[in-house]
PDB file of N, CA and C in Angstrom:
ATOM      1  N   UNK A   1       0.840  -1.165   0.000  1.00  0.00           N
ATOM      2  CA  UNK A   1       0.000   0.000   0.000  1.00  0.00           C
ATOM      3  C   UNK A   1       0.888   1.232   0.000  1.00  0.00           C
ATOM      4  N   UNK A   2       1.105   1.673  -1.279  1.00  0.00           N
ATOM      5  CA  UNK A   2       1.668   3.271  -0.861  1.00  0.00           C
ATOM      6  C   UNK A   2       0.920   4.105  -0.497  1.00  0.00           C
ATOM      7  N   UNK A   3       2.278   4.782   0.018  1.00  0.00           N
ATOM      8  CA  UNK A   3       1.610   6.396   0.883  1.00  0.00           C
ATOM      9  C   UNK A   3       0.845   5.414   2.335  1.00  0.00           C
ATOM     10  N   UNK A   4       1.190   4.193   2.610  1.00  0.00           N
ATOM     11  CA  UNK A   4       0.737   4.019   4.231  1.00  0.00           C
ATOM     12  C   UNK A   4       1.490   4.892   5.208  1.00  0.00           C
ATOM     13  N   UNK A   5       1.059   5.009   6.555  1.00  0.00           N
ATOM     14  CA  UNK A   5       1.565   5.572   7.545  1.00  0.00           C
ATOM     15  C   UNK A   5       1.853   4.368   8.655  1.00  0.00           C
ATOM     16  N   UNK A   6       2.970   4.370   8.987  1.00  0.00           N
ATOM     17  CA  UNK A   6       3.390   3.613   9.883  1.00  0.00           C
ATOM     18  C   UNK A   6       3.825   3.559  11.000  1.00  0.00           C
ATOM     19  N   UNK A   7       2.816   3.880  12.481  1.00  0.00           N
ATOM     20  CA  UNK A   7       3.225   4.084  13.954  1.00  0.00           C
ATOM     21  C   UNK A   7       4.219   3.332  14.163  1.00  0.00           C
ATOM     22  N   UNK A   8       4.961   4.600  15.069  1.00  0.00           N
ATOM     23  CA  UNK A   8       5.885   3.599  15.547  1.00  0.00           C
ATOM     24  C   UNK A   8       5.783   3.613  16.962  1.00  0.00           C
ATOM     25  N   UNK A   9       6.166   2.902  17.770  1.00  0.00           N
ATOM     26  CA  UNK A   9       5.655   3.217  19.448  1.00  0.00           C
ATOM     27  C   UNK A   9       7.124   3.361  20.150  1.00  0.00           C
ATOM     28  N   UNK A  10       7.743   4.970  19.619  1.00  0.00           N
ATOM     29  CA  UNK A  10       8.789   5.384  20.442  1.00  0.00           C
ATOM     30  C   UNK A  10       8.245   6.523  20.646  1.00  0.00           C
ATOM     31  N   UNK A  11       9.256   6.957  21.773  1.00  0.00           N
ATOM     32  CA  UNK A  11       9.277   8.085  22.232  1.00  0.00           C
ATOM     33  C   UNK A  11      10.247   8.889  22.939  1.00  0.00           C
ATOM     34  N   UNK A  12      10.700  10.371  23.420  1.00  0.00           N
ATOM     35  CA  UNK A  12      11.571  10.666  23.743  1.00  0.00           C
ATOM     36  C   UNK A  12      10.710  11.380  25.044  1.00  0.00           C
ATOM     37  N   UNK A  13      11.201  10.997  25.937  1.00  0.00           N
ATOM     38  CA  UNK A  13      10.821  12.057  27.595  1.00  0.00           C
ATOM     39  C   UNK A  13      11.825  12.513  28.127  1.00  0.00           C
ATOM     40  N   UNK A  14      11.723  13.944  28.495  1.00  0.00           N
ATOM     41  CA  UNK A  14      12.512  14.380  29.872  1.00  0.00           C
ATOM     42  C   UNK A  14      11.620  14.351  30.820  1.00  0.00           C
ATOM     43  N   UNK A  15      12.247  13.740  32.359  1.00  0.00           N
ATOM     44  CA  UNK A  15      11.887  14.202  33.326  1.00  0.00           C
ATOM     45  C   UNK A  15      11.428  15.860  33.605  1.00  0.00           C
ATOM     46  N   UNK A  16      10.159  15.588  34.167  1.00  0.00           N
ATOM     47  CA  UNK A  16       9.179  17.037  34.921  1.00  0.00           C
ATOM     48  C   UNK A  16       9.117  17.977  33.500  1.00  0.00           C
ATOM     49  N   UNK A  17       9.254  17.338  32.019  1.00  0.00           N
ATOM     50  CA  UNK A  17       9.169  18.322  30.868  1.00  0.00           C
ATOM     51  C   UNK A  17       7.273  18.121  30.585  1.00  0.00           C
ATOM     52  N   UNK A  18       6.742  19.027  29.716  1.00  0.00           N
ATOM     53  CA  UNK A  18       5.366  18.665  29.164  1.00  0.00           C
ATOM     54  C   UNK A  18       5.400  18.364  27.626  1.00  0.00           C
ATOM     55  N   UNK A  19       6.610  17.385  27.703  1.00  0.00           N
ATOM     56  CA  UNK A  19       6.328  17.186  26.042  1.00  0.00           C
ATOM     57  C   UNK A  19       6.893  15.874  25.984  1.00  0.00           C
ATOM     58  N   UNK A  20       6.589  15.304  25.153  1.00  0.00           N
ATOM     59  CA  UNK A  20       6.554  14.018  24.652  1.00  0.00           C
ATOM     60  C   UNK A  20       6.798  13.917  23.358  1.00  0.00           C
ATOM     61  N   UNK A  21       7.805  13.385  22.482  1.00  0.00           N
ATOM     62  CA  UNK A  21       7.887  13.495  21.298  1.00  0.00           C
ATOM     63  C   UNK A  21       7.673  12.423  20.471  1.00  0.00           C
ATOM     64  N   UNK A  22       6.944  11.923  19.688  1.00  0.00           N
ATOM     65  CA  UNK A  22       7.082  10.794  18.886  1.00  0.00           C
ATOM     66  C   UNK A  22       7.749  11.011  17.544  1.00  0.00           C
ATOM     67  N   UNK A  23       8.191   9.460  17.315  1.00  0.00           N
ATOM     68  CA  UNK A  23       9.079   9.969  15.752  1.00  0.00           C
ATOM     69  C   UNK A  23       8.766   8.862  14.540  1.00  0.00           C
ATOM     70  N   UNK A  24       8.616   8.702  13.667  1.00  0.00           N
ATOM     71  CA  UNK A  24       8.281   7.956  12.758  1.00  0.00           C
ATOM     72  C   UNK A  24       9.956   8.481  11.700  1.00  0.00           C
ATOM     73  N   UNK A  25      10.446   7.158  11.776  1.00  0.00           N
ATOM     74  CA  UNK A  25      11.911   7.190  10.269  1.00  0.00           C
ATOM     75  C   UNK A  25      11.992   8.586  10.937  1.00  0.00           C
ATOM     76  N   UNK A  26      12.479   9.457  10.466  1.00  0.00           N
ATOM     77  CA  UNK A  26      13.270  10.985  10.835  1.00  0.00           C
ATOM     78  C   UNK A  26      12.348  12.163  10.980  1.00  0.00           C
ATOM     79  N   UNK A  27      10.804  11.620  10.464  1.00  0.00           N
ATOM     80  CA  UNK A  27      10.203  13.217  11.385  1.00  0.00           C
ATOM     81  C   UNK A  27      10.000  12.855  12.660  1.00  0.00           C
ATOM     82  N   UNK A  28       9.737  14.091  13.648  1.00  0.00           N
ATOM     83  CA  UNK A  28       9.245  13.906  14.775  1.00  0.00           C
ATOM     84  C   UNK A  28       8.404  15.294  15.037  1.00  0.00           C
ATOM     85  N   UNK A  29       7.849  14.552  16.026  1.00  0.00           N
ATOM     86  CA  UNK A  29       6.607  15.441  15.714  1.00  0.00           C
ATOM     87  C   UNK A  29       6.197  15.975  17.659  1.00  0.00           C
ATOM     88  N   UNK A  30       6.565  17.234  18.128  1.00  0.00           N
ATOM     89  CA  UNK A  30       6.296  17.230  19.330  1.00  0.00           C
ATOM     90  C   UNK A  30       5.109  17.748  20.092  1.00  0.00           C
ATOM     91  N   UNK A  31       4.333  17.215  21.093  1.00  0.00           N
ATOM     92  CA  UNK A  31       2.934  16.928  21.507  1.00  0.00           C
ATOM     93  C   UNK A  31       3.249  17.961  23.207  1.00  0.00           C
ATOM     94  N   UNK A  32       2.771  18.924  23.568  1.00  0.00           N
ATOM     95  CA  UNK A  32       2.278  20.164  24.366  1.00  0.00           C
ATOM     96  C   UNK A  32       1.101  19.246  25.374  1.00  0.00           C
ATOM     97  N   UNK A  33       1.458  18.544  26.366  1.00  0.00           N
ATOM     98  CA  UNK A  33       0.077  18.674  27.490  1.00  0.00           C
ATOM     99  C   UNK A  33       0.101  19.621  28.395  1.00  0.00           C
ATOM    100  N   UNK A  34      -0.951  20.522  27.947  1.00  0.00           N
ATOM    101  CA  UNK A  34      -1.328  21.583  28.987  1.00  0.00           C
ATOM    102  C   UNK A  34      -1.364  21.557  30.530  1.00  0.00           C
ATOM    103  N   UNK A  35      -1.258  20.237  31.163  1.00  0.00           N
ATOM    104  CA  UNK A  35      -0.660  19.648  32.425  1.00  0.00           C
ATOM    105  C   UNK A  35       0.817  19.243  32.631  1.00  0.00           C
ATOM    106  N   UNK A  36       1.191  19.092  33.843  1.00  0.00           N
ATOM    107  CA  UNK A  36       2.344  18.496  34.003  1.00  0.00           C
ATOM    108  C   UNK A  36       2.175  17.039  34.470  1.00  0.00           C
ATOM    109  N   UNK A  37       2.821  16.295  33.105  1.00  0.00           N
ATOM    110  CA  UNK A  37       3.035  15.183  33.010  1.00  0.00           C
ATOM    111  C   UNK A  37       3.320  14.135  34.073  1.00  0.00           C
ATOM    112  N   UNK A  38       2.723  13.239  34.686  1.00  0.00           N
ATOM    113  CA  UNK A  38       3.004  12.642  35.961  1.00  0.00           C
ATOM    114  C   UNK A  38       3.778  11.392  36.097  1.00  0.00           C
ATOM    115  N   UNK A  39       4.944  11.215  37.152  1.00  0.00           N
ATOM    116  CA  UNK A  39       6.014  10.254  36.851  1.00  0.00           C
ATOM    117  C   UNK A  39       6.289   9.326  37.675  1.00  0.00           C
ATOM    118  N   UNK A  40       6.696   8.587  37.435  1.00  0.00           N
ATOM    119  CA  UNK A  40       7.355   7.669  38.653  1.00  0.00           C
ATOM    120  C   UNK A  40       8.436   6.933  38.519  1.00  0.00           C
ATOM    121  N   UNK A  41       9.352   6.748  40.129  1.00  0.00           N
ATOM    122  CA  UNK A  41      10.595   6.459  40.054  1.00  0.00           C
ATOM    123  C   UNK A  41      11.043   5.532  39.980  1.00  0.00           C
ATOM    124  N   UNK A  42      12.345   4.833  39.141  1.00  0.00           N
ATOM    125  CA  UNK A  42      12.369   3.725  38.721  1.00  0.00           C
ATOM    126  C   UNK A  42      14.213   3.486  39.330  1.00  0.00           C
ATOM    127  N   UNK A  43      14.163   1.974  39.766  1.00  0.00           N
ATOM    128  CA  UNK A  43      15.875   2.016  39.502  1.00  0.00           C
ATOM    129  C   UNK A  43      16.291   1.310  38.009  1.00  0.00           C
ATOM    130  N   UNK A  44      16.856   1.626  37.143  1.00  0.00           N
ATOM    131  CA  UNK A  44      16.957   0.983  36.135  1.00  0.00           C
ATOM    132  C   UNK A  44      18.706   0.766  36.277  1.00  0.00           C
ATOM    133  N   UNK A  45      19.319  -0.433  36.169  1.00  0.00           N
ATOM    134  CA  UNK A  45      20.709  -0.658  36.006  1.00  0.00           C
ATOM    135  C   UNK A  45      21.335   0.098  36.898  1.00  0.00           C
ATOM    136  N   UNK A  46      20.703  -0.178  38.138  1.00  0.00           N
ATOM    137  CA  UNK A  46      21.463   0.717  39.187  1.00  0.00           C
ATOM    138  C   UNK A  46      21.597   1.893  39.424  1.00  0.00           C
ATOM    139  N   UNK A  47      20.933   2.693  38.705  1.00  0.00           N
ATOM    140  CA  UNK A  47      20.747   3.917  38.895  1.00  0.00           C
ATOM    141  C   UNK A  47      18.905   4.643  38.554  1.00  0.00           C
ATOM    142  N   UNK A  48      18.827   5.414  39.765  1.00  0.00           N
ATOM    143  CA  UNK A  48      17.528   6.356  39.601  1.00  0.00           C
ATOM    144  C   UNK A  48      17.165   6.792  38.047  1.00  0.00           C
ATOM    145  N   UNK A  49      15.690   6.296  37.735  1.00  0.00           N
ATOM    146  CA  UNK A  49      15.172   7.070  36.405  1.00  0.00           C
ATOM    147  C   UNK A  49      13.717   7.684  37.057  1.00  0.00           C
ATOM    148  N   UNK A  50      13.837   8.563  36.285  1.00  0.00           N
ATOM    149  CA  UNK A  50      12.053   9.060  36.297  1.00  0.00           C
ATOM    150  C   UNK A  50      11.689   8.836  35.071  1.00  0.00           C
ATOM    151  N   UNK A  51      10.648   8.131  35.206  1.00  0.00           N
ATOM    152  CA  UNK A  51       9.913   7.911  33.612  1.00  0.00           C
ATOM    153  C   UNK A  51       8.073   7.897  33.347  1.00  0.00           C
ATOM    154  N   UNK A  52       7.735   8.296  32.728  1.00  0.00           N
ATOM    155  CA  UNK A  52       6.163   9.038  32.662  1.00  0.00           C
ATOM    156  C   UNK A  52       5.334   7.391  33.311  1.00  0.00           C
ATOM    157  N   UNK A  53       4.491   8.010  34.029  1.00  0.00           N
ATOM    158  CA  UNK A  53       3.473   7.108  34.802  1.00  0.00           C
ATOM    159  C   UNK A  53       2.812   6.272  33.901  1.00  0.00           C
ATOM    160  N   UNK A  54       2.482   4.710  33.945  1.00  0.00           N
ATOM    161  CA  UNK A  54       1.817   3.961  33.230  1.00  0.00           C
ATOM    162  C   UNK A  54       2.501   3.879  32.042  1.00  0.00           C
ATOM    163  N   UNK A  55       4.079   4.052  31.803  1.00  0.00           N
ATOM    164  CA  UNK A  55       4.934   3.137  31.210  1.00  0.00           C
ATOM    165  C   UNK A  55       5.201   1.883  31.282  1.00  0.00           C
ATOM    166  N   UNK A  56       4.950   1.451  30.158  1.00  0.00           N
ATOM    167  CA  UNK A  56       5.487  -0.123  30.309  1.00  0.00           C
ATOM    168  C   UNK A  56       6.720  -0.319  29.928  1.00  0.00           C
ATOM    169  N   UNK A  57       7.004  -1.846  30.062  1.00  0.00           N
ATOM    170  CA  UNK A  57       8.622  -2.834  29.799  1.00  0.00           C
ATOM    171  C   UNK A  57       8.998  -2.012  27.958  1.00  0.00           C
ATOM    172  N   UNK A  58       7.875  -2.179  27.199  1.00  0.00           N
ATOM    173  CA  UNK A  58       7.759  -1.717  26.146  1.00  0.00           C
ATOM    174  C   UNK A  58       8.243  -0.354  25.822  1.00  0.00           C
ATOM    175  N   UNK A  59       7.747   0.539  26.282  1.00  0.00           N
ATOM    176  CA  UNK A  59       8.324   2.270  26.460  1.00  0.00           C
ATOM    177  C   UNK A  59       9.510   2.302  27.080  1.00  0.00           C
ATOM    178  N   UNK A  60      10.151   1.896  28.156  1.00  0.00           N
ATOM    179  CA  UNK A  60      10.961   1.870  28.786  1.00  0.00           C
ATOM    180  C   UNK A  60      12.057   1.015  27.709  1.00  0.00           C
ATOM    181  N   UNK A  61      12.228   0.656  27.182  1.00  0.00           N
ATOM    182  CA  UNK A  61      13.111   0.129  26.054  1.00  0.00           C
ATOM    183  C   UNK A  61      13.452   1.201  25.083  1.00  0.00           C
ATOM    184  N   UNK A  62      12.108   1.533  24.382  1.00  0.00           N
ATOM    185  CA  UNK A  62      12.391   2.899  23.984  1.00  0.00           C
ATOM    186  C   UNK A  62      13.149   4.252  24.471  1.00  0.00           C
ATOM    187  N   UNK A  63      12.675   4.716  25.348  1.00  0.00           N
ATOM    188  CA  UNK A  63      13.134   5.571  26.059  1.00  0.00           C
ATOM    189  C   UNK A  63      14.666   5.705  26.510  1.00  0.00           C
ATOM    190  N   UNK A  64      15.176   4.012  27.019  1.00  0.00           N
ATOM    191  CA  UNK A  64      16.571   3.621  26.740  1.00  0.00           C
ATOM    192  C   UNK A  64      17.545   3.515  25.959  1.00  0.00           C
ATOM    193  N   UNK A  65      16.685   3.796  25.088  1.00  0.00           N
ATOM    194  CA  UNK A  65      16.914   3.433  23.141  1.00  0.00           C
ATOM    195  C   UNK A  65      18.146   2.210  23.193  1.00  0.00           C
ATOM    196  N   UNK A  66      16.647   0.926  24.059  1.00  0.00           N
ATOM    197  CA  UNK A  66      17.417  -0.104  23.687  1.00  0.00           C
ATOM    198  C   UNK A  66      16.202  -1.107  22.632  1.00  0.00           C
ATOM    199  N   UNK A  67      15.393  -0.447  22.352  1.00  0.00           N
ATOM    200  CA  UNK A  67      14.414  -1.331  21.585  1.00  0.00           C
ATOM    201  C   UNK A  67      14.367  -2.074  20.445  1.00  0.00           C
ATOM    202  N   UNK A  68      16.135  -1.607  19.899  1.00  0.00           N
ATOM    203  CA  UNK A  68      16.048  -2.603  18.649  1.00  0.00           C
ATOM    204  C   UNK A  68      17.156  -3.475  18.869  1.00  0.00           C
ATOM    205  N   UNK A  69      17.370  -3.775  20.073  1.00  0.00           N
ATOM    206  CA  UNK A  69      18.766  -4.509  20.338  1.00  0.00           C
ATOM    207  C   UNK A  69      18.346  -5.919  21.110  1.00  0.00           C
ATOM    208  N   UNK A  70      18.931  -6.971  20.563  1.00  0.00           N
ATOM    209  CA  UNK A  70      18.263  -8.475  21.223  1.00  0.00           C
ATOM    210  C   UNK A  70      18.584  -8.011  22.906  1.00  0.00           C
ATOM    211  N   UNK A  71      17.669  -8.099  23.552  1.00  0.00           N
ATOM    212  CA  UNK A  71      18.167  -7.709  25.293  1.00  0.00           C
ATOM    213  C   UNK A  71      17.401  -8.763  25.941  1.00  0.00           C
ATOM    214  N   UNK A  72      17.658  -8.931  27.474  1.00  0.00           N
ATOM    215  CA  UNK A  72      17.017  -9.734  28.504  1.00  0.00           C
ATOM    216  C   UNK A  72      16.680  -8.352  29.097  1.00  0.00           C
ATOM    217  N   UNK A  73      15.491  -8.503  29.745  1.00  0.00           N
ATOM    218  CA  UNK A  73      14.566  -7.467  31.133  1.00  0.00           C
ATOM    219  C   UNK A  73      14.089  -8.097  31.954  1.00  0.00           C
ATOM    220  N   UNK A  74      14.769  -7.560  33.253  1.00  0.00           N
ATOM    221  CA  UNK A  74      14.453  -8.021  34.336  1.00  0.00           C
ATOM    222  C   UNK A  74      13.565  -7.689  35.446  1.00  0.00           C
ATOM    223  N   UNK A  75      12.329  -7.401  35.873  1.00  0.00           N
ATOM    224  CA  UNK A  75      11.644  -6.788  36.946  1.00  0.00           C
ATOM    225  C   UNK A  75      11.447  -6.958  38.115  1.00  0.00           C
ATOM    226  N   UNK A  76      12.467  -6.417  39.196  1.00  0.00           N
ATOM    227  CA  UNK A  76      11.882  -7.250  40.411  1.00  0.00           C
ATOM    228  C   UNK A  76      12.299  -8.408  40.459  1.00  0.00           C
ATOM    229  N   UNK A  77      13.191  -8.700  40.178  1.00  0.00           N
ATOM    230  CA  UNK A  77      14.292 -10.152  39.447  1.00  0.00           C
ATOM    231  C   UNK A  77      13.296 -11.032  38.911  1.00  0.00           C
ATOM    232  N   UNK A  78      12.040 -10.518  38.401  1.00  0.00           N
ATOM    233  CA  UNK A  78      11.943 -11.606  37.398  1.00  0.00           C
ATOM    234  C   UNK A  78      11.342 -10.879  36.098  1.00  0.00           C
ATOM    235  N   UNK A  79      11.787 -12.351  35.461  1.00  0.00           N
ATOM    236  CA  UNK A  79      12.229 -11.997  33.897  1.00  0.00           C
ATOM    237  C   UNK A  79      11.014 -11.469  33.185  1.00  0.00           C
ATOM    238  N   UNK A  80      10.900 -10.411  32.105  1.00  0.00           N
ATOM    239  CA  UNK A  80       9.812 -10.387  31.568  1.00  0.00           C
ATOM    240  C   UNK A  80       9.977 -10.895  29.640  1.00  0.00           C
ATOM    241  N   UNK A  81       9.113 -11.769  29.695  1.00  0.00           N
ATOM    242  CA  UNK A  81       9.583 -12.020  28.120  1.00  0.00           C
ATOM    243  C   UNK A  81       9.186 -11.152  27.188  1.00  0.00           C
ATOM    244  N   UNK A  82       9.870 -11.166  25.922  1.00  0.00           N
ATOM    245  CA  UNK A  82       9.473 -10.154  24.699  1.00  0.00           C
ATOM    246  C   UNK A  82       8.209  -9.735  24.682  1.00  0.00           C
ATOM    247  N   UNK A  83       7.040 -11.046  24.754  1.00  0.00           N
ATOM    248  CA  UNK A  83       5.816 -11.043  24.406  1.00  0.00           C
ATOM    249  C   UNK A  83       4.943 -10.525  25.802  1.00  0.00           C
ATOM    250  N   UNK A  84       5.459 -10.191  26.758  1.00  0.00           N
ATOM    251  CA  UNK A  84       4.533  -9.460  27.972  1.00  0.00           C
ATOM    252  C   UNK A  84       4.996  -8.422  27.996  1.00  0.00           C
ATOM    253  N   UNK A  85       6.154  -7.284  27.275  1.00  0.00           N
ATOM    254  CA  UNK A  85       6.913  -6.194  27.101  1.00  0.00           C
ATOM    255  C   UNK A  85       5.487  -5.150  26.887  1.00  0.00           C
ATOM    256  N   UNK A  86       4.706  -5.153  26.534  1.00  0.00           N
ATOM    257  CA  UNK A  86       3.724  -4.569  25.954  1.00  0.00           C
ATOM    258  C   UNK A  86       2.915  -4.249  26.987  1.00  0.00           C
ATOM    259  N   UNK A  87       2.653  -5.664  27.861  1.00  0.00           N
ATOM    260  CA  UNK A  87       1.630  -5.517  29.158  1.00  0.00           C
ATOM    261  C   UNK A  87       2.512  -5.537  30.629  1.00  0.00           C
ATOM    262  N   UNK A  88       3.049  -5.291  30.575  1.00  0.00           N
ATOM    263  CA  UNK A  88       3.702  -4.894  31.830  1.00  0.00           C
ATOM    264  C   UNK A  88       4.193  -3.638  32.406  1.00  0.00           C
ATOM    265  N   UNK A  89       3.400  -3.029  32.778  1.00  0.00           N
ATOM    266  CA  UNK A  89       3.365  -1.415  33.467  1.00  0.00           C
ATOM    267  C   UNK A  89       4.113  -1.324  34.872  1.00  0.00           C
ATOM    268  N   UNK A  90       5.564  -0.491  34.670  1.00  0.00           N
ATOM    269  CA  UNK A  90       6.294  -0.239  35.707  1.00  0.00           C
ATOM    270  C   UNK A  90       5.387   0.377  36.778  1.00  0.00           C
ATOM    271  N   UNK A  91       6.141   0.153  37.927  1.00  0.00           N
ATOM    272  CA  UNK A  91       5.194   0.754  39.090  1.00  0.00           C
ATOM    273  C   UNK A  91       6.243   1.411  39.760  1.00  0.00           C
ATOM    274  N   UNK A  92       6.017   2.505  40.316  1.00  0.00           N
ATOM    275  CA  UNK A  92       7.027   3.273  41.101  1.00  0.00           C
ATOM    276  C   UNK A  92       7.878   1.976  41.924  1.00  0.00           C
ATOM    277  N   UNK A  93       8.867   3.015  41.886  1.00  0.00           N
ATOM    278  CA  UNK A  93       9.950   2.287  43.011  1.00  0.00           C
ATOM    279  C   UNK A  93      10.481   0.347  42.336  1.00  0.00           C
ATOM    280  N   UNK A  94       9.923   0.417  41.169  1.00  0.00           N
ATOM    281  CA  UNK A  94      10.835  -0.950  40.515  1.00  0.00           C
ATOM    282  C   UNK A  94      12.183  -0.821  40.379  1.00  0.00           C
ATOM    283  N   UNK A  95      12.773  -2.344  40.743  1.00  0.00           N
ATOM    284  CA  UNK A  95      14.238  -2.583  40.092  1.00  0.00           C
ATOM    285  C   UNK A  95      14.025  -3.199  38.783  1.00  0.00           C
ATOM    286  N   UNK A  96      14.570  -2.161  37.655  1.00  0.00           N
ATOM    287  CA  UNK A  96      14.945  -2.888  35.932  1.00  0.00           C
ATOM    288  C   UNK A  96      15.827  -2.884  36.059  1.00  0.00           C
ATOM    289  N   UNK A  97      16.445  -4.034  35.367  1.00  0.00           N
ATOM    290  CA  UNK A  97      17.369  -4.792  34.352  1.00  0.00           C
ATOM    291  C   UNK A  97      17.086  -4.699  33.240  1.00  0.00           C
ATOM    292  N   UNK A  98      18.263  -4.038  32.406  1.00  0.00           N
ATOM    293  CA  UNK A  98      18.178  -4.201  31.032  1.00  0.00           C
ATOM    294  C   UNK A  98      19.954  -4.411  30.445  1.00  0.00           C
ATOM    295  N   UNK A  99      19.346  -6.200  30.021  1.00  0.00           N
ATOM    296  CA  UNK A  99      20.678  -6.827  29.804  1.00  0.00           C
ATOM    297  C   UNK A  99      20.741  -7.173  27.925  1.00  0.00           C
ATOM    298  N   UNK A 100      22.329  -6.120  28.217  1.00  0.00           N
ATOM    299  CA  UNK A 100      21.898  -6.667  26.389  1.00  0.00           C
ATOM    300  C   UNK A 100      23.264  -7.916  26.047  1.00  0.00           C
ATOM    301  N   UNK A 101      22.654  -8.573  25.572  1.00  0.00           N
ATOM    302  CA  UNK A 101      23.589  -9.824  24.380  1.00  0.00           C
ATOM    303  C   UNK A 101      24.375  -8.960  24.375  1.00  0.00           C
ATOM    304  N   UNK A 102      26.059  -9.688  24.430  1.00  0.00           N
ATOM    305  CA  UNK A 102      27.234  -9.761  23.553  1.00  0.00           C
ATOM    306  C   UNK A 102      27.661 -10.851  23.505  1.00  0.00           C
ATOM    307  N   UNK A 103      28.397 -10.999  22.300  1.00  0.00           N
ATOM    308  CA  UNK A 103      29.320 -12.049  21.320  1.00  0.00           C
ATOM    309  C   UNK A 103      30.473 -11.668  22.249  1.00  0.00           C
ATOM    310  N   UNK A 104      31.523 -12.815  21.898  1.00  0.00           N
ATOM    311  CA  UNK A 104      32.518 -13.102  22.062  1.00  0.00           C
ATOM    312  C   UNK A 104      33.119 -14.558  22.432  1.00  0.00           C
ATOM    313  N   UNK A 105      34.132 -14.549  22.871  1.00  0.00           N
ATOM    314  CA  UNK A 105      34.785 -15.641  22.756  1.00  0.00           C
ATOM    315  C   UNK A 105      36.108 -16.036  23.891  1.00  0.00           C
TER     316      UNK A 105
END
């Protein structure tokens, strides 16, 4: 189908910012909520993140910009697979793991 449009489900956040940016291939396109955006705190790889409320395993990959890289995720030491990445909504105060594959020898 030409001329389709194709979501992509990334995104870029700053902490305590009101914008949210999504990007499709190289435009991006940035989104104004007239509120301040509400967050919660995460440990990810040992260190403090703030990341927008009712993020999932899924966004949080993004946001890491580890989403196109074969990785293991860990929640709360347990594992979440590829296929629950989607339904699994961080909750304040989680420990993530985000372990990526390397080669070697």
């Amino acid at each position: 189908m030409a001329g389709a449009i194709t979501l992509v489900r990334t995104f870029h956040f700053e902490a305590n910012a009101e914008h949210v940016y999504l990007s499709s291939g190289t435009k991006q396109t940035g989104y104004h909520y007239p509120f301040p955006m509400s967050t919660i705190g995460i440990i990810l790889n040992g260190e403090r993140r703030e990341i927008p409320a009712g993020a999932t395993v899924a966004d949080l990959l993004c946001i890491a910009d580890a989403g196109r890289q074969p990785v293991a995720v860990v929640v709360n030491e347990n594992i979440v697979r590829p296929d629950q990445r989607d339904s699994c909504i961080l909750q304040d105060e989680d420990q993530v793991e985000i372990l990526v594959f390397a080669g070697g020898g």
